[in-house]
PDB file of N, CA and C in Angstrom:
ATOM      1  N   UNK A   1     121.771 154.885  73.040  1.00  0.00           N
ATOM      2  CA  UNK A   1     121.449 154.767  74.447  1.00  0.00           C
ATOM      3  C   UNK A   1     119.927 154.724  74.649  1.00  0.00           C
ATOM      4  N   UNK A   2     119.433 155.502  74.198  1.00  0.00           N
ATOM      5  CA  UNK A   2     117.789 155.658  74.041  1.00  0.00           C
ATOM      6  C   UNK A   2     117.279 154.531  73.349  1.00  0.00           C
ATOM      7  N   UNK A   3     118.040 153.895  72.553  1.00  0.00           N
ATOM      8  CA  UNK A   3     116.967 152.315  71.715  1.00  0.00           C
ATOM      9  C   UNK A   3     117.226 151.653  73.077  1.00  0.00           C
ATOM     10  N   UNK A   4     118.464 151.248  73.725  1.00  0.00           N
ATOM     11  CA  UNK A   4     118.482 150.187  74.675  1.00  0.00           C
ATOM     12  C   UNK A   4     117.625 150.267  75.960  1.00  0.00           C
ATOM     13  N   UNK A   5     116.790 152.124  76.581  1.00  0.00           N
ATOM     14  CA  UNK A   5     116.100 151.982  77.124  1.00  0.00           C
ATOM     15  C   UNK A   5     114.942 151.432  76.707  1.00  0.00           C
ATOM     16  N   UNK A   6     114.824 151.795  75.830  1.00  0.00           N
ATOM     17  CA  UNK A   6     113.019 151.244  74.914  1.00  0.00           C
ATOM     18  C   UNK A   6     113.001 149.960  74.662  1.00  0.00           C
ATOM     19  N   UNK A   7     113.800 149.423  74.515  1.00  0.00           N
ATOM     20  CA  UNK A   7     114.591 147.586  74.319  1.00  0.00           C
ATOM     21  C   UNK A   7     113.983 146.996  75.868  1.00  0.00           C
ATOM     22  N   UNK A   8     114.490 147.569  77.105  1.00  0.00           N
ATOM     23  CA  UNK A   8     114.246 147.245  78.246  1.00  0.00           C
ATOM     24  C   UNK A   8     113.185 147.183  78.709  1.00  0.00           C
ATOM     25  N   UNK A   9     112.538 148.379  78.367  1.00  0.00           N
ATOM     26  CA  UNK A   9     110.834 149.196  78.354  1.00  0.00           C
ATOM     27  C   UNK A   9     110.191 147.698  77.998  1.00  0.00           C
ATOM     28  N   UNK A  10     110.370 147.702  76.734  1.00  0.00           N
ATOM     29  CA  UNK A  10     109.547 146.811  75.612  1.00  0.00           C
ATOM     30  C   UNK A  10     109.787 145.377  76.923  1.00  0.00           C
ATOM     31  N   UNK A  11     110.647 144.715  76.874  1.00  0.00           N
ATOM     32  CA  UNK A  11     111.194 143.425  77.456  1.00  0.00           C
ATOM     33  C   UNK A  11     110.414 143.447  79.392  1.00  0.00           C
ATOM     34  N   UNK A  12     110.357 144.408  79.847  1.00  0.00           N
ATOM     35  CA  UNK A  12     109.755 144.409  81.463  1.00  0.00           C
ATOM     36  C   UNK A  12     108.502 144.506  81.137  1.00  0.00           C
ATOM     37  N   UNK A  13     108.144 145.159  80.167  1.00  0.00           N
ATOM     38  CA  UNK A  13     106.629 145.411  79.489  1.00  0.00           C
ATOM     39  C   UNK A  13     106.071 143.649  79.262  1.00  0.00           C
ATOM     40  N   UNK A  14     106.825 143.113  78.872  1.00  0.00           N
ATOM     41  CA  UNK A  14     106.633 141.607  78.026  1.00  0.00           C
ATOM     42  C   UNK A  14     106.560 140.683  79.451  1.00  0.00           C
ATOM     43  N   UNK A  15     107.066 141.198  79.747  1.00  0.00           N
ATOM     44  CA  UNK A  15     107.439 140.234  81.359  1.00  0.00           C
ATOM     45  C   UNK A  15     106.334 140.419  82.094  1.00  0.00           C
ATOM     46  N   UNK A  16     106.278 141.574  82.375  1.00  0.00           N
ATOM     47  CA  UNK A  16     104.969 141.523  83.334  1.00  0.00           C
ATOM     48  C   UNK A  16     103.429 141.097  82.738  1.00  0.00           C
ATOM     49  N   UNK A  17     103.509 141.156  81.477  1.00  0.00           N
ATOM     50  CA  UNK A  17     102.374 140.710  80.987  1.00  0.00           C
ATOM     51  C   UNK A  17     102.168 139.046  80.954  1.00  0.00           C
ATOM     52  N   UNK A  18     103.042 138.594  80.886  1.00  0.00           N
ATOM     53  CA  UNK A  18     103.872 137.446  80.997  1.00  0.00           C
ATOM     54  C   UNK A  18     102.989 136.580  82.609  1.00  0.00           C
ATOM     55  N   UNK A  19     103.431 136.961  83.462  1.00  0.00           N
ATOM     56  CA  UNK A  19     103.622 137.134  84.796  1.00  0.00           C
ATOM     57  C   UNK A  19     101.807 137.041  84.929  1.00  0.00           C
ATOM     58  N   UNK A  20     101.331 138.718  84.909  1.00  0.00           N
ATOM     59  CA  UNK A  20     100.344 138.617  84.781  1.00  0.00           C
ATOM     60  C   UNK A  20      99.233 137.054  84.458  1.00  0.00           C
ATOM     61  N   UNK A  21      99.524 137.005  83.234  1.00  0.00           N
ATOM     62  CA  UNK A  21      98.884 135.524  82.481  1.00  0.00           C
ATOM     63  C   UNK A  21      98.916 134.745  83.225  1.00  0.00           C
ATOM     64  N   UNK A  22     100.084 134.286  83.682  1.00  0.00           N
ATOM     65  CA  UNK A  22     100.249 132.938  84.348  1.00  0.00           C
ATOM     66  C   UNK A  22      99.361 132.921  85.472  1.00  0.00           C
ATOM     67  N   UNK A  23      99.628 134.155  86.532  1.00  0.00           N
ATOM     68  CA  UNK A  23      98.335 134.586  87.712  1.00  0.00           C
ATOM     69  C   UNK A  23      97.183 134.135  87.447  1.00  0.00           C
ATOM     70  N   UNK A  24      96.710 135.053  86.414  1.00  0.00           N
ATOM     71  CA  UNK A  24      95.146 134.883  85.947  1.00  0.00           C
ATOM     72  C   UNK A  24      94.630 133.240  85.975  1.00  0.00           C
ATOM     73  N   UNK A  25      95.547 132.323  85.047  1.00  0.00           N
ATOM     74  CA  UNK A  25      95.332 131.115  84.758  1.00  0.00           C
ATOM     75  C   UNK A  25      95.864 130.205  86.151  1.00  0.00           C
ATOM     76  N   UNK A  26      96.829 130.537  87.043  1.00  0.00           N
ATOM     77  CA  UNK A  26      96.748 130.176  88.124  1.00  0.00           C
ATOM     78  C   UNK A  26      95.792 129.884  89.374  1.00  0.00           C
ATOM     79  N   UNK A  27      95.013 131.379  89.299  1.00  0.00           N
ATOM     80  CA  UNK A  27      93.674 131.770  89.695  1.00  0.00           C
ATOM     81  C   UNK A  27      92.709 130.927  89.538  1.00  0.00           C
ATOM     82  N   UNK A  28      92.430 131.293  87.991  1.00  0.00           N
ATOM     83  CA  UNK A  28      91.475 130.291  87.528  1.00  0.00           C
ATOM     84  C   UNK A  28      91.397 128.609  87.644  1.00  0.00           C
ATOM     85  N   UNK A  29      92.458 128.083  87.857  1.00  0.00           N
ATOM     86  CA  UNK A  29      92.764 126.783  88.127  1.00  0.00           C
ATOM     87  C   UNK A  29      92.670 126.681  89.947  1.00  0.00           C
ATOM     88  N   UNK A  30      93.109 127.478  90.228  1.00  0.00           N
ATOM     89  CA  UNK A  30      93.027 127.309  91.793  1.00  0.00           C
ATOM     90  C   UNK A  30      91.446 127.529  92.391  1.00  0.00           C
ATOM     91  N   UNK A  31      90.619 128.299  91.712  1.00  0.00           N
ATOM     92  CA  UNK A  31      89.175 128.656  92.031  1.00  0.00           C
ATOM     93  C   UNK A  31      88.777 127.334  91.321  1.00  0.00           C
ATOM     94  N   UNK A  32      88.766 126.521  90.476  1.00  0.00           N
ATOM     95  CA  UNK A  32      88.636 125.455  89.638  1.00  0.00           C
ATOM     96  C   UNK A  32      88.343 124.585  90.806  1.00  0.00           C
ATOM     97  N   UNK A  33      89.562 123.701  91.233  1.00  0.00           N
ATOM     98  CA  UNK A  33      89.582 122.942  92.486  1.00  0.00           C
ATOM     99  C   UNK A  33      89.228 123.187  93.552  1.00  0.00           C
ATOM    100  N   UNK A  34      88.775 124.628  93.738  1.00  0.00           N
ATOM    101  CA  UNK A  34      87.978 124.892  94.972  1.00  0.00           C
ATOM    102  C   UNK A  34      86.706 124.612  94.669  1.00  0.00           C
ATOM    103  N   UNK A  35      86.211 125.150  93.573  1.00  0.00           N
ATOM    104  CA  UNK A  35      84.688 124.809  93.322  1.00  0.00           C
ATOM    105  C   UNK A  35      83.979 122.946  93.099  1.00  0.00           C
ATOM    106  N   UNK A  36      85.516 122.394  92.690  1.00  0.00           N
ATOM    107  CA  UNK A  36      85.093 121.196  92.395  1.00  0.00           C
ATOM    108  C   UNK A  36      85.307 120.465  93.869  1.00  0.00           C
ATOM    109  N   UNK A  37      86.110 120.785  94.529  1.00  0.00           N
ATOM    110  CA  UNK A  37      86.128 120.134  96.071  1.00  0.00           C
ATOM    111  C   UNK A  37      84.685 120.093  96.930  1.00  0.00           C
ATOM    112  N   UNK A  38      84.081 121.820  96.157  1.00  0.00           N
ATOM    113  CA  UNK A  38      83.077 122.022  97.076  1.00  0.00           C
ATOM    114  C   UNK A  38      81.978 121.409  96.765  1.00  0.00           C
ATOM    115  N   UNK A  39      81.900 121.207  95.235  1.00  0.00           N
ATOM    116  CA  UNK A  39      80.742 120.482  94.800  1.00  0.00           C
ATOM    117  C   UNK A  39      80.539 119.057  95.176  1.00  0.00           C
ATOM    118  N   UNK A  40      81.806 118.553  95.190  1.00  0.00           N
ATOM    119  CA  UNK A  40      82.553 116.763  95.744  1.00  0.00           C
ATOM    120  C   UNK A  40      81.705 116.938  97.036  1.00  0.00           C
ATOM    121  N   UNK A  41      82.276 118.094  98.093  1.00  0.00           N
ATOM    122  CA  UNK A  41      81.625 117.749  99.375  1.00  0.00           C
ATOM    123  C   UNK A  41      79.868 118.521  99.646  1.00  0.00           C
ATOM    124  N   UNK A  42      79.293 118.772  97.990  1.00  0.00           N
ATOM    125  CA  UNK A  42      77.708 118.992  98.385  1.00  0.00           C
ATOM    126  C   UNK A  42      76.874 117.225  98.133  1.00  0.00           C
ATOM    127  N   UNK A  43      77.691 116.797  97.118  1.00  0.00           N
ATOM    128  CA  UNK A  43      77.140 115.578  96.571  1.00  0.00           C
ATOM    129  C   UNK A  43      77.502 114.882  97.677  1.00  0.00           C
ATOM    130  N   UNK A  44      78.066 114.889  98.446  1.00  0.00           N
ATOM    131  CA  UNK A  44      78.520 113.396  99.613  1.00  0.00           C
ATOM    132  C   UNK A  44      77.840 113.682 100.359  1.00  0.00           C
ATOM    133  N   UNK A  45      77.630 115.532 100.838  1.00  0.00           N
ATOM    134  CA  UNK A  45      76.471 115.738 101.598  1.00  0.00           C
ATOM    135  C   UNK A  45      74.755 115.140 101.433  1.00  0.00           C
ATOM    136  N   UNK A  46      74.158 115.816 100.473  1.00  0.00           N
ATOM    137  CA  UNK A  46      73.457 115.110  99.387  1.00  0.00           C
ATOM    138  C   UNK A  46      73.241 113.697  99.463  1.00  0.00           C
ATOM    139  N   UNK A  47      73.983 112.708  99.323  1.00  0.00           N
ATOM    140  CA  UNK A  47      74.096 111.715  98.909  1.00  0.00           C
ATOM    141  C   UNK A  47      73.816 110.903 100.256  1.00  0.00           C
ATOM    142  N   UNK A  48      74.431 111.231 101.174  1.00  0.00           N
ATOM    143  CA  UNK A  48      75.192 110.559 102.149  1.00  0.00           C
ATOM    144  C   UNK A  48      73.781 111.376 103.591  1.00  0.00           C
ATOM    145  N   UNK A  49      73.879 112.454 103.568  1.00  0.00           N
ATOM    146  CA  UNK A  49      72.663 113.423 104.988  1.00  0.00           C
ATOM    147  C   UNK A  49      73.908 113.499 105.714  1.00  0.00           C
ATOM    148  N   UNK A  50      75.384 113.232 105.580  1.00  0.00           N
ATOM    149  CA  UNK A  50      76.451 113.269 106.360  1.00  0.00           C
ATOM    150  C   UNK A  50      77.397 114.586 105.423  1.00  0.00           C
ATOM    151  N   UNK A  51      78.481 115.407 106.192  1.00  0.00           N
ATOM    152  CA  UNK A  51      79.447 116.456 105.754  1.00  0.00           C
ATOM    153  C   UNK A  51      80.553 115.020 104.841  1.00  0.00           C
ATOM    154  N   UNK A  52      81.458 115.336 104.060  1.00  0.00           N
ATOM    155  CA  UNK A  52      82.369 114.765 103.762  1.00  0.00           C
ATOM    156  C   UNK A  52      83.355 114.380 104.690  1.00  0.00           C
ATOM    157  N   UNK A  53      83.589 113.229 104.773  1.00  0.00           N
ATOM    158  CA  UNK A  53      84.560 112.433 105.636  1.00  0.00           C
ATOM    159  C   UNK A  53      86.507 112.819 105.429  1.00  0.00           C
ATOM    160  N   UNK A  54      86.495 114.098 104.861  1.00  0.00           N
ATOM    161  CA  UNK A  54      88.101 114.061 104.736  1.00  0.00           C
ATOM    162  C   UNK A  54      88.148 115.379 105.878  1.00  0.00           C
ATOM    163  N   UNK A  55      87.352 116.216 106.094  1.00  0.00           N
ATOM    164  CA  UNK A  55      87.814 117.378 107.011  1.00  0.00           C
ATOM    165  C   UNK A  55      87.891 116.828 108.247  1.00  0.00           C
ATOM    166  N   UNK A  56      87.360 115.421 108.945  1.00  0.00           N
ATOM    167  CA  UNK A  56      87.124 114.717 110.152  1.00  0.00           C
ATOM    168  C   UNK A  56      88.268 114.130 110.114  1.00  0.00           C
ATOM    169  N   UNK A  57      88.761 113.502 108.506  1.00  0.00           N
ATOM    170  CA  UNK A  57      90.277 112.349 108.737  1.00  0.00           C
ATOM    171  C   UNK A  57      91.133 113.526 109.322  1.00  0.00           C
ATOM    172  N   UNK A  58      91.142 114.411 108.418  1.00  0.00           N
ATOM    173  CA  UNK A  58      92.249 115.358 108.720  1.00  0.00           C
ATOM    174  C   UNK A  58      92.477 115.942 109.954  1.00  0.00           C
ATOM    175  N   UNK A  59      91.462 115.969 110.830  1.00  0.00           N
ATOM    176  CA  UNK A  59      91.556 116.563 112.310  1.00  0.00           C
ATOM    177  C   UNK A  59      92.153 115.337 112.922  1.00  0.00           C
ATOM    178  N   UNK A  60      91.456 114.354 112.913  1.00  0.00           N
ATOM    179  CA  UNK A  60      91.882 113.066 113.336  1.00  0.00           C
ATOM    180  C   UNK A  60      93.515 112.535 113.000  1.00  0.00           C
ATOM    181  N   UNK A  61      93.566 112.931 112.009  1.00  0.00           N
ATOM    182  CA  UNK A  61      95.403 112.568 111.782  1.00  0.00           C
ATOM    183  C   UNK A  61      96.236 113.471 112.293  1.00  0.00           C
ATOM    184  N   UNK A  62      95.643 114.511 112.688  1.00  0.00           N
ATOM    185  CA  UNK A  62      96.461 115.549 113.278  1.00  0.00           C
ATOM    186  C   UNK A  62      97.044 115.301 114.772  1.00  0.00           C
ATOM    187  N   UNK A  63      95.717 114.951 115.595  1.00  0.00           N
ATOM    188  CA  UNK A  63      95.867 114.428 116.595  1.00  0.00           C
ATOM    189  C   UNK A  63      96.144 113.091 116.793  1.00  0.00           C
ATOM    190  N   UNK A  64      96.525 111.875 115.843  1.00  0.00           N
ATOM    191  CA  UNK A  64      97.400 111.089 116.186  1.00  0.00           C
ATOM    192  C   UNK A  64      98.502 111.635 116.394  1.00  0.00           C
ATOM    193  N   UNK A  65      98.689 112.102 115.120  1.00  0.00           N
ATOM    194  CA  UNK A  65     100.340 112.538 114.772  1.00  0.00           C
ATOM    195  C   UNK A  65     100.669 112.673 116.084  1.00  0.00           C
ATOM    196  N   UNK A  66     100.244 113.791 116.790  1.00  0.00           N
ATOM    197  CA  UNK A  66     100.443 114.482 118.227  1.00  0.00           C
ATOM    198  C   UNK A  66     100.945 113.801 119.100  1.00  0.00           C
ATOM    199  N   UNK A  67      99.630 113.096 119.417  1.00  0.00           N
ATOM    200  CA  UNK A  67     100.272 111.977 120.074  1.00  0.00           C
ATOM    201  C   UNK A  67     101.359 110.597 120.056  1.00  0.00           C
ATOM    202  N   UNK A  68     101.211 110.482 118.734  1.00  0.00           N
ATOM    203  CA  UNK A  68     102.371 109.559 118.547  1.00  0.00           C
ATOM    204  C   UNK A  68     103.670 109.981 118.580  1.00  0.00           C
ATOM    205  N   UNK A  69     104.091 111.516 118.702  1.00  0.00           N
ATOM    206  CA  UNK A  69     105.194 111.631 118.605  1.00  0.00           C
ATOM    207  C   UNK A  69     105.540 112.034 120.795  1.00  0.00           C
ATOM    208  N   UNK A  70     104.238 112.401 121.102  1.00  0.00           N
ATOM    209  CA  UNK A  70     104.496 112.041 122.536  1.00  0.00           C
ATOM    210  C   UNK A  70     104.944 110.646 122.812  1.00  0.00           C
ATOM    211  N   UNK A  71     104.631 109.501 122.151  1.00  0.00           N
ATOM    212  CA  UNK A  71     104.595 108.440 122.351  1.00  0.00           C
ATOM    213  C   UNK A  71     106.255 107.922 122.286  1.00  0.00           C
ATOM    214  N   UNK A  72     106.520 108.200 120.476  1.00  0.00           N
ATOM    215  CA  UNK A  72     107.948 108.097 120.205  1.00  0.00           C
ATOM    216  C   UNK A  72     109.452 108.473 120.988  1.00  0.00           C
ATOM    217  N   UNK A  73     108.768 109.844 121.999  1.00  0.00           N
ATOM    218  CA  UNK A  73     109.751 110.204 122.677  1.00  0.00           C
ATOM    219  C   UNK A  73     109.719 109.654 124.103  1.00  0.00           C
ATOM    220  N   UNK A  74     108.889 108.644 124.743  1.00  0.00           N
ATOM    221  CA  UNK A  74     108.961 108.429 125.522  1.00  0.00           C
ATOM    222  C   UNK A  74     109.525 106.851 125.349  1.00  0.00           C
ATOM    223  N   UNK A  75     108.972 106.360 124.810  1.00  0.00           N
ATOM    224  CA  UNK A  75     109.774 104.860 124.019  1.00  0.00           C
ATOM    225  C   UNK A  75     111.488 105.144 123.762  1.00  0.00           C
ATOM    226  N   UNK A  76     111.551 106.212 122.850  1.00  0.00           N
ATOM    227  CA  UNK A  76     113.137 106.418 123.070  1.00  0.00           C
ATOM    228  C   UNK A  76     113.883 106.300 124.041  1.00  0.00           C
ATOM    229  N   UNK A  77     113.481 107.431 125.539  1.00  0.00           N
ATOM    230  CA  UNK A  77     113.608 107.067 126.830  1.00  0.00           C
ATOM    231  C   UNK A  77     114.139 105.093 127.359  1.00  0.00           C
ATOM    232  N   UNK A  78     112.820 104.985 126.632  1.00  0.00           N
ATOM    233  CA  UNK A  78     113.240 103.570 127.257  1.00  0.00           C
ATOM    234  C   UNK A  78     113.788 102.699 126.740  1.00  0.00           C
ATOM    235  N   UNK A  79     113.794 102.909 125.974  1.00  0.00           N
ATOM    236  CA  UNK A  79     115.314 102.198 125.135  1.00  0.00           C
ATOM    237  C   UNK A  79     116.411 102.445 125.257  1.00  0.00           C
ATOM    238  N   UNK A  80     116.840 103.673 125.458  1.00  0.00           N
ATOM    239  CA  UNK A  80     118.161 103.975 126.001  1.00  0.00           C
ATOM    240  C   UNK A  80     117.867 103.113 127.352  1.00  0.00           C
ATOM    241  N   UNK A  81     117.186 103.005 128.097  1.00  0.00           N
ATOM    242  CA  UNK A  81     117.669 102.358 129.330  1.00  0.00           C
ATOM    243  C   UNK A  81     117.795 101.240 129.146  1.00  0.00           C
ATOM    244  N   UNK A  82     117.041 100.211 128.474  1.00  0.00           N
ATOM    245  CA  UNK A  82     116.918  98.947 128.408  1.00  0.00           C
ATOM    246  C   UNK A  82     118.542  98.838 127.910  1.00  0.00           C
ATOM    247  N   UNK A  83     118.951  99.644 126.729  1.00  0.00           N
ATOM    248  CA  UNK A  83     120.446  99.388 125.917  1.00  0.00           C
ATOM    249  C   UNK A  83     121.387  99.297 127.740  1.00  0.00           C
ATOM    250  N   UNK A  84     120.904 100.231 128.337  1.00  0.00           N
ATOM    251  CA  UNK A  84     122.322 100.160 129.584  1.00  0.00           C
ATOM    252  C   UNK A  84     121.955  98.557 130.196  1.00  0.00           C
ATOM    253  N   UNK A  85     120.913  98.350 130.518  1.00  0.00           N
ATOM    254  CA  UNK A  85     120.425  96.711 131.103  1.00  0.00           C
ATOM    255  C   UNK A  85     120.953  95.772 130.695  1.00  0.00           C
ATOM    256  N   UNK A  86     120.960  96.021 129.274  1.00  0.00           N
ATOM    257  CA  UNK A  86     121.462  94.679 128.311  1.00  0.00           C
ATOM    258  C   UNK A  86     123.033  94.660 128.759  1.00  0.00           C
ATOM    259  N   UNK A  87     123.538  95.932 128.437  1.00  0.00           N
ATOM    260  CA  UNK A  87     124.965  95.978 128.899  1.00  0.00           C
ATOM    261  C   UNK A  87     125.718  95.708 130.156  1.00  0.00           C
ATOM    262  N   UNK A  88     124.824  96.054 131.293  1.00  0.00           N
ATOM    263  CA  UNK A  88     124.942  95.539 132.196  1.00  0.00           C
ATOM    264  C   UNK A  88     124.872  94.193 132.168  1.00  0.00           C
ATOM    265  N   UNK A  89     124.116  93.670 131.873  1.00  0.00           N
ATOM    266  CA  UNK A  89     123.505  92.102 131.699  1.00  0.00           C
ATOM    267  C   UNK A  89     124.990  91.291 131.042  1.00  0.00           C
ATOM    268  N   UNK A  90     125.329  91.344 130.191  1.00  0.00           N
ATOM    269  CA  UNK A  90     126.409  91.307 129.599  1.00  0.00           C
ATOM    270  C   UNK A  90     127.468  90.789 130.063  1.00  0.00           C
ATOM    271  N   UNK A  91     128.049  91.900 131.116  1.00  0.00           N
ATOM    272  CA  UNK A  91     128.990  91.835 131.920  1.00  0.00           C
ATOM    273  C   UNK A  91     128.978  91.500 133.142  1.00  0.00           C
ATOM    274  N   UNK A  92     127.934  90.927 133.400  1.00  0.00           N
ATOM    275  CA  UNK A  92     127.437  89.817 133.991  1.00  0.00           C
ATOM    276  C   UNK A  92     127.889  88.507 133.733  1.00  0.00           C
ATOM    277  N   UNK A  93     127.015  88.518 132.901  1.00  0.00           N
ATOM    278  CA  UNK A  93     127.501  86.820 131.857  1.00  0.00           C
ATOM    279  C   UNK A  93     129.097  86.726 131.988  1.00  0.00           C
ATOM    280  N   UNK A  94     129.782  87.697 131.244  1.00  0.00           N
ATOM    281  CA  UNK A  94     131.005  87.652 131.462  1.00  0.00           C
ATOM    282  C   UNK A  94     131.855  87.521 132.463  1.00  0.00           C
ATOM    283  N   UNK A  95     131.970  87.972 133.291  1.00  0.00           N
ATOM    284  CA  UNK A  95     131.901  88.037 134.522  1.00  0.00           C
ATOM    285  C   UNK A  95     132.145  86.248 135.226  1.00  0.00           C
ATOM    286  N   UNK A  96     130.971  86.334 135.337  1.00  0.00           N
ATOM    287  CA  UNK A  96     130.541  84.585 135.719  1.00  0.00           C
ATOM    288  C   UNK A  96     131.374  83.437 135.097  1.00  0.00           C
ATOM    289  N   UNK A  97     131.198  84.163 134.097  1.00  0.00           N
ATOM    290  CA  UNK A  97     131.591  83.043 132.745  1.00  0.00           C
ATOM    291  C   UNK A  97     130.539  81.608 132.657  1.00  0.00           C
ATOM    292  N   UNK A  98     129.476  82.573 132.633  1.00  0.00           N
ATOM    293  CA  UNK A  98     128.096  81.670 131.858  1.00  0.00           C
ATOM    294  C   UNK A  98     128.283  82.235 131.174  1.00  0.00           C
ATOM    295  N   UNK A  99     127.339  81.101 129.871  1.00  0.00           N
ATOM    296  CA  UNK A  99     127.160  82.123 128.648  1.00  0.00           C
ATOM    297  C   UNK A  99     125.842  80.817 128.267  1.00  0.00           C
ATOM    298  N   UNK A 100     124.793  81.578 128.101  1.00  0.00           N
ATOM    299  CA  UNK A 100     123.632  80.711 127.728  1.00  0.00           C
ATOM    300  C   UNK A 100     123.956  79.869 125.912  1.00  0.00           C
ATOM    301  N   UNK A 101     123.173  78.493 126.268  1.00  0.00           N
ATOM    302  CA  UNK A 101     122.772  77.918 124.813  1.00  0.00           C
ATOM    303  C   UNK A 101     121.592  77.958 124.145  1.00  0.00           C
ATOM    304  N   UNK A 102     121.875  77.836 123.348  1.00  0.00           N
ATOM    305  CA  UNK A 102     120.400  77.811 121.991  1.00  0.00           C
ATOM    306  C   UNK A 102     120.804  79.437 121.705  1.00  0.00           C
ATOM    307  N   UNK A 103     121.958  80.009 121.195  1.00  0.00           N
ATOM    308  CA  UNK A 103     121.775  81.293 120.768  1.00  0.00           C
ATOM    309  C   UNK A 103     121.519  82.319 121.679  1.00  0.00           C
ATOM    310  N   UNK A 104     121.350  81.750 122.858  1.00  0.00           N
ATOM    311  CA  UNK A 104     121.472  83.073 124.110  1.00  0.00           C
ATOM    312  C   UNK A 104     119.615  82.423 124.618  1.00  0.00           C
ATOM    313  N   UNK A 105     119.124  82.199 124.205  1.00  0.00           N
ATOM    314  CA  UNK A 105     117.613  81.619 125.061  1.00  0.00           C
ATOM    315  C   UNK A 105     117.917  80.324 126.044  1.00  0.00           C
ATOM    316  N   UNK A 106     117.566  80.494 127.092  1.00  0.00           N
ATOM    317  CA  UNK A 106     117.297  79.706 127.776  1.00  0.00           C
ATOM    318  C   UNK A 106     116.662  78.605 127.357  1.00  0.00           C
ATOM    319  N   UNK A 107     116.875  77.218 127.883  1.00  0.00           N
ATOM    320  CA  UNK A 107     115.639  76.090 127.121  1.00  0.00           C
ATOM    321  C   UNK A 107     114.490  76.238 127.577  1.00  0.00           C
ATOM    322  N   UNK A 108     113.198  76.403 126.876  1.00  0.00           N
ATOM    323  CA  UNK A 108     111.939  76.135 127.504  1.00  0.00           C
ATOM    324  C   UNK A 108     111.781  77.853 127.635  1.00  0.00           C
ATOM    325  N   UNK A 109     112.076  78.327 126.727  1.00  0.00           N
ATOM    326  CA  UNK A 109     111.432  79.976 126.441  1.00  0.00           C
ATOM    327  C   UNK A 109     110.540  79.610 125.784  1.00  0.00           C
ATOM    328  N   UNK A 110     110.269  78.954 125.178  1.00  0.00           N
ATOM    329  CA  UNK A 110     108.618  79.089 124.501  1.00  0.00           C
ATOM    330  C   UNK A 110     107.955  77.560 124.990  1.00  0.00           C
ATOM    331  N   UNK A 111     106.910  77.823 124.518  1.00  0.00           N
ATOM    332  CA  UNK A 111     105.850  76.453 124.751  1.00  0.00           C
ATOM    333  C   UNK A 111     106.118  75.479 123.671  1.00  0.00           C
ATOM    334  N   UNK A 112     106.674  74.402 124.050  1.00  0.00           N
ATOM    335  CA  UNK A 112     106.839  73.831 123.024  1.00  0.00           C
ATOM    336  C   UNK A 112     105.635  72.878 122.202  1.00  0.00           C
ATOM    337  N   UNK A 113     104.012  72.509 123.461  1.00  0.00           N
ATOM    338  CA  UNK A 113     102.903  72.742 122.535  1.00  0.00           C
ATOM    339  C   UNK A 113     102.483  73.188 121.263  1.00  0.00           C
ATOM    340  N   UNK A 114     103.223  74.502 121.400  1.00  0.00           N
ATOM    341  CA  UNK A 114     102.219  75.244 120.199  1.00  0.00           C
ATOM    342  C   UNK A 114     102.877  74.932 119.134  1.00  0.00           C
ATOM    343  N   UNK A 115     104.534  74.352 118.953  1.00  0.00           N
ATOM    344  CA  UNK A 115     105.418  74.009 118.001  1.00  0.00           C
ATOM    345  C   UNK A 115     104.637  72.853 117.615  1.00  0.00           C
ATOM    346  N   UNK A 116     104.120  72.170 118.343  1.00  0.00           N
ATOM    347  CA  UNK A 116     103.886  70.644 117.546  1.00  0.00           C
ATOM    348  C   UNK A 116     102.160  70.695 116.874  1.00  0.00           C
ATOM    349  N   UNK A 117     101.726  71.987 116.856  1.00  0.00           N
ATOM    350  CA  UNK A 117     100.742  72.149 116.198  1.00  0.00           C
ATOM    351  C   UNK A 117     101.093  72.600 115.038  1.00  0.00           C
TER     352      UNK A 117
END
């Protein structure tokens, strides 16, 4: 009974040292890419009399994003309505019993000028 605690001892002992390591070298790799990001953005400073151009994209993409998804949900809006128009429209046609040629366009939807260029 007593070897299998010391077995366990030994094995959580191994583990955490284990564990440990990986941290350390985690660390060290993560302070790595911080220092080299920072050096990236002294040389552009340096180089350039300007800050590095990715902390500006990144604000900037943020606030598209933002807005584009204000955008997306209001376009949705209107598409659902346009879908009821069409449907309406539809049963219309039907209705009547028109039904347009050329594939549903009217003749003389486009300019026919710009075709013969």
């Amino acid at each position: 009974m007593r070897l299998m605690e010391n077995e366990m001892e030994r094995m959580a002992e191994q583990h955490r040292r284990e564990i440990t390591k990986r941290h350390r070298q985690y660390r060290s790799e993560m302070t790595g890419l911080q220092v080299d990001i920072a050096t990236r953005d002294k040389y552009i400073k340096d180089m350039t009399g300007q800050p590095s151009m990715d902390k500006e994209e990144d604000d900037d993409e943020e606030d598209e994003n933002e807005e584009d998804d204000d955008d997306d949900e209001e376009e949705d809006d209107d598409d659902e309505e346009e879908d009821d128009d069409d449907e309406e429209d539809e049963d219309d046609d039907e209705e009547s019993g028109e039904s347009l040629p050329f594939g549903g366009f009217e003749r003389g939807w486009y300019d026919e000028s710009e075709e013969s260029s």
